[in-house]
Protein backbone atom coordinates (compact mmCIF):
# COMPACT_ATOMS: atom_id res chain seq x y z
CA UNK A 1 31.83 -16.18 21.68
CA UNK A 2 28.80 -16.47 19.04
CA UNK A 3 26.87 -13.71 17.88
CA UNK A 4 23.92 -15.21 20.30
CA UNK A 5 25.88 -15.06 23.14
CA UNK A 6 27.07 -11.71 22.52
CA UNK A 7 23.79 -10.27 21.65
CA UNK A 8 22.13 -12.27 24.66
CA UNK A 9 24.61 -11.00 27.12
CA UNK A 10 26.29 -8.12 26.58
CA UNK A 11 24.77 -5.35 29.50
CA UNK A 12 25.44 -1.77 27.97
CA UNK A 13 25.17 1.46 30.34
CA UNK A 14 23.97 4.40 30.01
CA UNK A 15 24.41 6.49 26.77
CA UNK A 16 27.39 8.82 26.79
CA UNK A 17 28.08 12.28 27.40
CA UNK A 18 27.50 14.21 24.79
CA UNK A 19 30.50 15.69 22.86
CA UNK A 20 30.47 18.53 21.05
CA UNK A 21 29.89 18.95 17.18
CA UNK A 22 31.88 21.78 16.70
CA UNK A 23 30.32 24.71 14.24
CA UNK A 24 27.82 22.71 12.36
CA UNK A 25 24.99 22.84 15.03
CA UNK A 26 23.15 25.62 13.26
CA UNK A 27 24.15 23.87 9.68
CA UNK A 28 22.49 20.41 11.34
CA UNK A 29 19.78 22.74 12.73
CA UNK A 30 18.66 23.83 9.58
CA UNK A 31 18.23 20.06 8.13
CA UNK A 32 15.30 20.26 10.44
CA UNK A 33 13.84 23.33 10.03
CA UNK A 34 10.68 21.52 8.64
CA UNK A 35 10.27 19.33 11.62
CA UNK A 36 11.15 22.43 13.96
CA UNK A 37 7.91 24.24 15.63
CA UNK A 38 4.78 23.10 18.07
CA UNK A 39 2.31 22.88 15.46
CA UNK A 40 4.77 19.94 13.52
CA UNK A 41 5.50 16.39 13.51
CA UNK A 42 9.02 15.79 14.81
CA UNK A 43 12.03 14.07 14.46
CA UNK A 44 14.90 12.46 16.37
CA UNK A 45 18.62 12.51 15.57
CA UNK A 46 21.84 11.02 17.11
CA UNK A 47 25.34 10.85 15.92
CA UNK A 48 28.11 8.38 17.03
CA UNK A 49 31.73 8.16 16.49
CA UNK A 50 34.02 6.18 17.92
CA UNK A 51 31.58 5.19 21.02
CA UNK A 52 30.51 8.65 22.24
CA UNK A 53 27.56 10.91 21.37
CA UNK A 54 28.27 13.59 19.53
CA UNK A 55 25.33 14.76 18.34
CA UNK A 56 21.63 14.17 19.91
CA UNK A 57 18.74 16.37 19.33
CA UNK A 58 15.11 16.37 18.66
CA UNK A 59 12.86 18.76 17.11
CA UNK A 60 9.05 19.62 16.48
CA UNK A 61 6.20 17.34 18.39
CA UNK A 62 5.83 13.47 19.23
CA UNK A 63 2.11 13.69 19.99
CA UNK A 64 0.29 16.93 18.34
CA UNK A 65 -3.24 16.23 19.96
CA UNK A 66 -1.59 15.99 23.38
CA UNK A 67 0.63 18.51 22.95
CA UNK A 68 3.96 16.58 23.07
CA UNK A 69 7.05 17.61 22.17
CA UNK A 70 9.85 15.24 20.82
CA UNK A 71 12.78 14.49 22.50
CA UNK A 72 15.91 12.03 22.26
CA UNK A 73 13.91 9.42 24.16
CA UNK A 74 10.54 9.63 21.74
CA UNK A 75 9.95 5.94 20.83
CA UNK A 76 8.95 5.66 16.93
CA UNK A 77 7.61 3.27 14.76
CA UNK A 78 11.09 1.99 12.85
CA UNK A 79 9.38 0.44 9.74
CA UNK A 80 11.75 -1.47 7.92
CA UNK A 81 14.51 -0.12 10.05
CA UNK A 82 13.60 -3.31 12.43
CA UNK A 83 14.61 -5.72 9.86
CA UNK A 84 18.05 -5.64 11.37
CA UNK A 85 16.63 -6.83 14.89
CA UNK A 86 14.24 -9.63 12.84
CA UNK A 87 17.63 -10.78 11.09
CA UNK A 88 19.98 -10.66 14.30
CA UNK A 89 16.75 -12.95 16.06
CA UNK A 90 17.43 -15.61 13.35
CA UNK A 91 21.17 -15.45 13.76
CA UNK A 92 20.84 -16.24 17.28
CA UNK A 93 18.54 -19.24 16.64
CA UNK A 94 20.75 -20.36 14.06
CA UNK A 95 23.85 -20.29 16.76
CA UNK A 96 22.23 -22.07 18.82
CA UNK A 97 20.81 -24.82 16.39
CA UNK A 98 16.79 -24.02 16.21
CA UNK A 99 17.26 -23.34 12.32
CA UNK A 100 19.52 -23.30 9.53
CA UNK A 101 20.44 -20.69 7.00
CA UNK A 102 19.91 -23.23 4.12
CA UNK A 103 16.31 -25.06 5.60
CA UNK A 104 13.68 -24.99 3.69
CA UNK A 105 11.13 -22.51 4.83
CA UNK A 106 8.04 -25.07 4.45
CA UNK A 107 10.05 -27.37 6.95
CA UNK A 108 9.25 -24.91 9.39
CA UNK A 109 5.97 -22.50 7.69
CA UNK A 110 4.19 -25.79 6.26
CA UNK A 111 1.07 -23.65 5.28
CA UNK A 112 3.06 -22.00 2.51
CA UNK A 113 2.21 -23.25 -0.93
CA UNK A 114 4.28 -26.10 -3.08
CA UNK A 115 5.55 -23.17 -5.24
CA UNK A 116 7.54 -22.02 -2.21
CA UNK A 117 9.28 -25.39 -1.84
CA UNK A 118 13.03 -24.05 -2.62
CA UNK A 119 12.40 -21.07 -0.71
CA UNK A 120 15.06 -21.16 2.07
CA UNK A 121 15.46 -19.58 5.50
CA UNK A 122 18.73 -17.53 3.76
CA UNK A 123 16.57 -16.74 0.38
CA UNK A 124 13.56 -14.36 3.11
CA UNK A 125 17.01 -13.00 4.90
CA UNK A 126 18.69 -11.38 1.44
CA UNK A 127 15.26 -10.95 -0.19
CA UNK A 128 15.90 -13.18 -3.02
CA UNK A 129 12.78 -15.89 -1.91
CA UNK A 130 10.61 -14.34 -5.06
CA UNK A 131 7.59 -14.47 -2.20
CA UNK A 132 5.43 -12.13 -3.44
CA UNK A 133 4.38 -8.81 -1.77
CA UNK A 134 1.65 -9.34 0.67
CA UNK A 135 0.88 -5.59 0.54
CA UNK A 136 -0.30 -6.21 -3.34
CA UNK A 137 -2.55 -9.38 -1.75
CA UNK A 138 -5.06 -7.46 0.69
CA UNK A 139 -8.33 -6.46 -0.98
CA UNK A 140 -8.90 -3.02 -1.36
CA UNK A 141 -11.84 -3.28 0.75
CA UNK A 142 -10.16 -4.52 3.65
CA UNK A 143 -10.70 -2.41 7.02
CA UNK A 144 -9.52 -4.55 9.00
CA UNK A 145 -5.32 -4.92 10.13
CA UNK A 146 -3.67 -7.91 8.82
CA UNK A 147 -1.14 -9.66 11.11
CA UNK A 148 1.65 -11.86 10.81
CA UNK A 149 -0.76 -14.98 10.68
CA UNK A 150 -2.83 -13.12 8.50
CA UNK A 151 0.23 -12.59 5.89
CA UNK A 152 0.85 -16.18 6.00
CA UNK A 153 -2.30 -17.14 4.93
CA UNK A 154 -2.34 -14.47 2.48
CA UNK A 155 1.04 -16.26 0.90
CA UNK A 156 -0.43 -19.84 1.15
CA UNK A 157 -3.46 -19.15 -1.48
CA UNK A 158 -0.38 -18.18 -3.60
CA UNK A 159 0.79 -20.79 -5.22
CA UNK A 160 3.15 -18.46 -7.70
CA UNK A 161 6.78 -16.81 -7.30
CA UNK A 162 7.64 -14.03 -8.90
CA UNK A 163 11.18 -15.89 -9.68
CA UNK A 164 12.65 -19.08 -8.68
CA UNK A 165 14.25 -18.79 -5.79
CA UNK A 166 17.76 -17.48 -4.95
CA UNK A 167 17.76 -16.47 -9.01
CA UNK A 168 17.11 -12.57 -8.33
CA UNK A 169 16.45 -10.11 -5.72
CA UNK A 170 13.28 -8.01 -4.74
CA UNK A 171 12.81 -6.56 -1.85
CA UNK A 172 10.28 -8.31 0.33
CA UNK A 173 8.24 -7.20 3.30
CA UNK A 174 6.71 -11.10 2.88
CA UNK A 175 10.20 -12.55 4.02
CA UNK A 176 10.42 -10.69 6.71
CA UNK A 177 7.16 -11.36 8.30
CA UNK A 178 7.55 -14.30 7.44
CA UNK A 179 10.85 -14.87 9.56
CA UNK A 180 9.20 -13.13 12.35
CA UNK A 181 6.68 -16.22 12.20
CA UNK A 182 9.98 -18.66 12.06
CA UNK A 183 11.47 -16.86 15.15
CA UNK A 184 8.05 -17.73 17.33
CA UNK A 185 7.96 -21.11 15.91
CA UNK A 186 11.79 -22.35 16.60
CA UNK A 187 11.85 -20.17 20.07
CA UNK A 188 7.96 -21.57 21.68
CA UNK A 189 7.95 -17.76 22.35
CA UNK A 190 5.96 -15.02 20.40
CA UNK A 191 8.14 -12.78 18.42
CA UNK A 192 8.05 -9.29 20.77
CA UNK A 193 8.72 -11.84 23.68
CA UNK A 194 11.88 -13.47 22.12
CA UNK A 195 13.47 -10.31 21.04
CA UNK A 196 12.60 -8.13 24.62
CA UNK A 197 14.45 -11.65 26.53
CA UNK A 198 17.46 -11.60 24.21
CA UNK A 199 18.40 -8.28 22.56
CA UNK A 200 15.78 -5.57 24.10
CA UNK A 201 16.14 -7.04 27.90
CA UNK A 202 19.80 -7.75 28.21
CA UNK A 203 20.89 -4.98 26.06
CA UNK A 204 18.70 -2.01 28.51
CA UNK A 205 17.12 -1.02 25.57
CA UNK A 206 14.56 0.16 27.98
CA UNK A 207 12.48 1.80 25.27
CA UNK A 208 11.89 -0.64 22.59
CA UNK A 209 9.01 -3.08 21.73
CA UNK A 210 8.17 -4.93 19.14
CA UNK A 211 4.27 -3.49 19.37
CA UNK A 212 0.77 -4.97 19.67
CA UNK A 213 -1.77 -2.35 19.75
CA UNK A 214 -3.94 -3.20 22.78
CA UNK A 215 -1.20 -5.93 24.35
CA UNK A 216 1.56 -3.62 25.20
CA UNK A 217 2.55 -0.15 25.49
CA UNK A 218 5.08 2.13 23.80
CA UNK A 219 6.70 3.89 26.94
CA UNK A 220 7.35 7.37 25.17
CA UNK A 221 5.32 6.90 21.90
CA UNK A 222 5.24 9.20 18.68
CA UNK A 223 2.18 8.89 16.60
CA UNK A 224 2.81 9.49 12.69
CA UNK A 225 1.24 12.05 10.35
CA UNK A 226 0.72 12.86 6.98
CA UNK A 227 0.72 16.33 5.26
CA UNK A 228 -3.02 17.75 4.59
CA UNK A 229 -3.76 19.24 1.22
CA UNK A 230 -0.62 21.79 0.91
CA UNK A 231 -2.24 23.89 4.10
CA UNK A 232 0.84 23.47 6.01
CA UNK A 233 -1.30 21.43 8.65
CA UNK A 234 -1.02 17.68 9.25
CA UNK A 235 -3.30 14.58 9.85
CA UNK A 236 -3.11 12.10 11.88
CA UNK A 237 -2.33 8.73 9.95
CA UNK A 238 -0.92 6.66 12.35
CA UNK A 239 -2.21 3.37 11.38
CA UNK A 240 -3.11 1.54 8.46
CA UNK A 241 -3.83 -1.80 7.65
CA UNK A 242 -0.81 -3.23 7.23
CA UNK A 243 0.80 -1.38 10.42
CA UNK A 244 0.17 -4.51 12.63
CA UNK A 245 2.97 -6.88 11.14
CA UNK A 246 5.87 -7.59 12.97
CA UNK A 247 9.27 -8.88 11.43
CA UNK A 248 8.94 -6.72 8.58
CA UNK A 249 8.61 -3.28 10.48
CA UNK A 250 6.83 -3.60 14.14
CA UNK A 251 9.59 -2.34 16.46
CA UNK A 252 9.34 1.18 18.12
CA UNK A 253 12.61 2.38 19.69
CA UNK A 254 14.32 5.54 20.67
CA UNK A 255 17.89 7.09 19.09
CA UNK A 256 19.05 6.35 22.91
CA UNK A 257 18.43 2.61 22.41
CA UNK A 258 20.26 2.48 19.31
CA UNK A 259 23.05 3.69 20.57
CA UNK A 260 23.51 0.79 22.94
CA UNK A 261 22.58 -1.24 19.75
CA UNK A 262 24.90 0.27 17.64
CA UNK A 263 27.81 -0.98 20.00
CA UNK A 264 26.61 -4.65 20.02
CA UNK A 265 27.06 -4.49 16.18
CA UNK A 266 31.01 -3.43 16.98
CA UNK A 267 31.34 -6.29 19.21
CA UNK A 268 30.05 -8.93 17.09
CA UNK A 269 32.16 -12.18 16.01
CA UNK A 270 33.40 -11.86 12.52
CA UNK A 271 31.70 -14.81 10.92
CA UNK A 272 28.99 -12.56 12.07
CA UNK A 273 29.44 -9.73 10.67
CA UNK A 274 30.27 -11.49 7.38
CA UNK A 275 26.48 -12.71 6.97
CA UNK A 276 25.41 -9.35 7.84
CA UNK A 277 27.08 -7.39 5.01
CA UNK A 278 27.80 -10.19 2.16
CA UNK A 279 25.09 -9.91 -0.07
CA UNK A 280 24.47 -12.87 -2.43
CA UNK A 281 25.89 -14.01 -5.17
CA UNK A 282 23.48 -14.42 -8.11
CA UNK A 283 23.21 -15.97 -11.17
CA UNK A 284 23.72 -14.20 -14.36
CA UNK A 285 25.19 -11.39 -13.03
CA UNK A 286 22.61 -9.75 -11.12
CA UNK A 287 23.41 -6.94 -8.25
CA UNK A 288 22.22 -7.25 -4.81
CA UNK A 289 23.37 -4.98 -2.48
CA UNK A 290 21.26 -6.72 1.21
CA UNK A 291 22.81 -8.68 3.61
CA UNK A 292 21.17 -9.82 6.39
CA UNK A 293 19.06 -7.07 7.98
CA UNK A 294 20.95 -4.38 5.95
CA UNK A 295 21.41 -2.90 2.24
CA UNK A 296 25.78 -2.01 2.17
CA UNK A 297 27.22 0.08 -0.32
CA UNK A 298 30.14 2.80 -0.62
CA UNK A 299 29.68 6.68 0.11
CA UNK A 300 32.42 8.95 -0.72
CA UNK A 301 34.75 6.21 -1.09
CA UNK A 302 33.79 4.54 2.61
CA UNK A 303 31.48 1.07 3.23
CA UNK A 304 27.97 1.45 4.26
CA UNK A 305 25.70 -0.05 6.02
CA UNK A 306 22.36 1.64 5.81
CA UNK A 307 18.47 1.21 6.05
CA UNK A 308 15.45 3.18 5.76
CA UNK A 309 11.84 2.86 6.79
CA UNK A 310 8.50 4.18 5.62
CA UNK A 311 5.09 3.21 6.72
CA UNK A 312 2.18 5.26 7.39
CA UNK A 313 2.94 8.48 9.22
CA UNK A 314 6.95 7.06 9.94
CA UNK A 315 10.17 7.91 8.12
CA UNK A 316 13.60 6.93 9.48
CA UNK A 317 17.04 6.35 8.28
CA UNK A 318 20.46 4.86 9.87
CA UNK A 319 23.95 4.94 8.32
CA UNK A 320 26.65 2.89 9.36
CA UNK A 321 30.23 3.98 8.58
CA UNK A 322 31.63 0.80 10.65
CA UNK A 323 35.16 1.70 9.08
CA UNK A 324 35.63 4.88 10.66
CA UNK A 325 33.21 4.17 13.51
CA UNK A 326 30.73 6.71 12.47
CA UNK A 327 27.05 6.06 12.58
CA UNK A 328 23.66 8.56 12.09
CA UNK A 329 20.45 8.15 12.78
CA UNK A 330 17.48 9.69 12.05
CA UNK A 331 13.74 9.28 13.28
CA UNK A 332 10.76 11.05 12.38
CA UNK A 333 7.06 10.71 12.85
CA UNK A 334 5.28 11.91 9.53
CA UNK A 335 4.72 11.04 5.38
CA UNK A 336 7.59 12.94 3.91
CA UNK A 337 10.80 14.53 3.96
CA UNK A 338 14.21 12.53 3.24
CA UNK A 339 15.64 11.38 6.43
CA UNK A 340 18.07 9.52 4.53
CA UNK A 341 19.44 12.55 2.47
CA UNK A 342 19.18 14.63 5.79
CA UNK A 343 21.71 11.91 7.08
CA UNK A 344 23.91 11.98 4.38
CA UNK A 345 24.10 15.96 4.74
CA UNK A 346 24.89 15.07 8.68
CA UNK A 347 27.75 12.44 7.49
CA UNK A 348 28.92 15.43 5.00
CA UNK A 349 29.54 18.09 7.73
CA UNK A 350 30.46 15.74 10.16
CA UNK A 351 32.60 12.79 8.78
CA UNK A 352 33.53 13.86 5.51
CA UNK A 353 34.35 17.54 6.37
CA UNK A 354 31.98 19.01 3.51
CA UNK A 355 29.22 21.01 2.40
CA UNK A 356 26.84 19.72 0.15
């Protein structure tokens, strides 16, 4: 079965019982104790091992004007957290034959500049395209949000790399969107409608979205904060002008929905699973450590996969320990805090055995 049939297919039911973690609930507890209270942006944790829920918990508030609290089925903003989904959408075209890893990207993006002509559909997946940042493009004046489109015309009046292509990595919000775009151009379907009909849909992740303010609606929605001046009192910042892109960081989704994600990823073919945590080969010697959709690495002596995501008033983290069937996840809603040390301290206590 190919990775697009299994992603397109597989139904998942409800999220398990919750097991027990033992002792460390007050240690885990006080890894939150900033995001704990009524009067402060939340957060959002799960733990899995071996299939079941062992941990899930939430803490502080989703919505502060309203008076929300957070729970385990807040939907956040996942930043570049949702560069997994983006990457899994353009593994299932590829399975099917809509586009290849190796394709030129102007075959398919024909606005982008002549300097982009070795970029390659592989070189925006493992960030080594040398695109450069559309973040460092937008005028300081601008007010307005910029959108997919507007990224891609951003990149066309570029007609520079910051290396040839597939010589060096650099992380790239650019490639991302910019696959995003190749995913509504290969499918006939806009990007949030592709990935709700075959991974959102099928999979009952009942919560998720990739969002467009004013088109759809976030069914249990955190809004994002920011820290005001050292008073102990937040802001909201919710938005910003690059917060309306899509295959670089769009998706809202709940730690409930990722656990029925997290079990597609066990179920996956391994030819599969090899695209998703090779990263590439470069020349001279350089280090890379992204797949497709995911950074891997070793932690106390076990593989990785792992992600983070900031954007304005959102910070999240996931760590895969596929080895020993292990993952963590952590969402919050505000500027701040380290949600990927927090679950590293989680993985301590409760796959390593440790205090840190």
């Amino acid at each position: 079965m190919s990775g697009y049939q299994v992603v397109a297919t597989l139904l998942l039911g409800a999220v398990a019982g919750c097991a027990t973690a033992g002792g460390r609930l007050p240690e885990i507890d006080a890894l939150f104790a900033e995001y704990t209270g009524s009067a402060v942006p939340g957060a959002s944790v799960i733990v899995i091992r071996d299939g079941r829920v062992i941990l899930r918990r939430a803490y502080g508030m989703a919505d502060l004007e309203r008076h929300v609290a957070a729970t385990p089925e807040t939907d956040y903003r996942l930043a570049s957290v949702s560069k997994q989904f983006t990457a899994m959408a353009v593994i299932q075209l590829e399975q099917v034959g809509k586009v290849r890893y190796d394709q030129p990207v102007r075959e398919i993006l024909p606005e982008l500049p002549a300097a982009a002509q070795g970029v390659t559909v592989r070189h925006l997946l493992n960030h080594t395209s040398g695109l450069p940042d559309y973040e460092d493009l937008i005028p300081d004046s601008q007010t307005v949000q910029v959108n997919d489109r507007d990224v891609l015309a951003l990149l066309a009046r570029q007609d520079t790399l910051y290396f040839p292509a597939g010589s060096a990595y650099r992380y790239s919000n650019s490639g991302y969107v910019l696959l995003g775009l190749i995913v509504e151009r290969v499918s006939g379907v806009s990007f949030p409608a592709y990935l709700y009909a075959h991974t959102f849909g099928p999979l009952g992740m009942v919560g998720s979205v990739a969002h467009v303010e004013g088109v759809d609606t976030v069914p249990h929605r955190a809004y994002g904060y920011s820290p005001k001046d050292g008073s102990g009192s937040f802001v909201a910042t919710d938005q910003s002008v690059t917060s309306a892109t899509l295959g670089d960081g769009g998706i809202y989704t709940n730690v409930d929905d990722l656990v029925r994600w997290d079990r597609v990823l066990y179920s996956l073919p391994t030819a599969t699973l090899t695209l998703i945590t090779t990263p590439p080969v470069l020349p001279g010697g350089g280090e890379s450590q992204y797949g497709f959709g995911w950074f891997v690495d070793t932690y106390r002596g076990e593989r990785r996969w792992r992600h983070t995501g900031e954007t304005s008033g959102f910070r999240n983290a996931i760590q895969r320990f596929p080895g020993r069937r292990f993952t963590v996840i952590v969402l919050t809603n505000r500027n701040g805090g380290e949600p990927s040390g927090v679950a590293e301290r989680i993985a301590d206590a409760l796959l390593f055995g440790a205090a840190r």
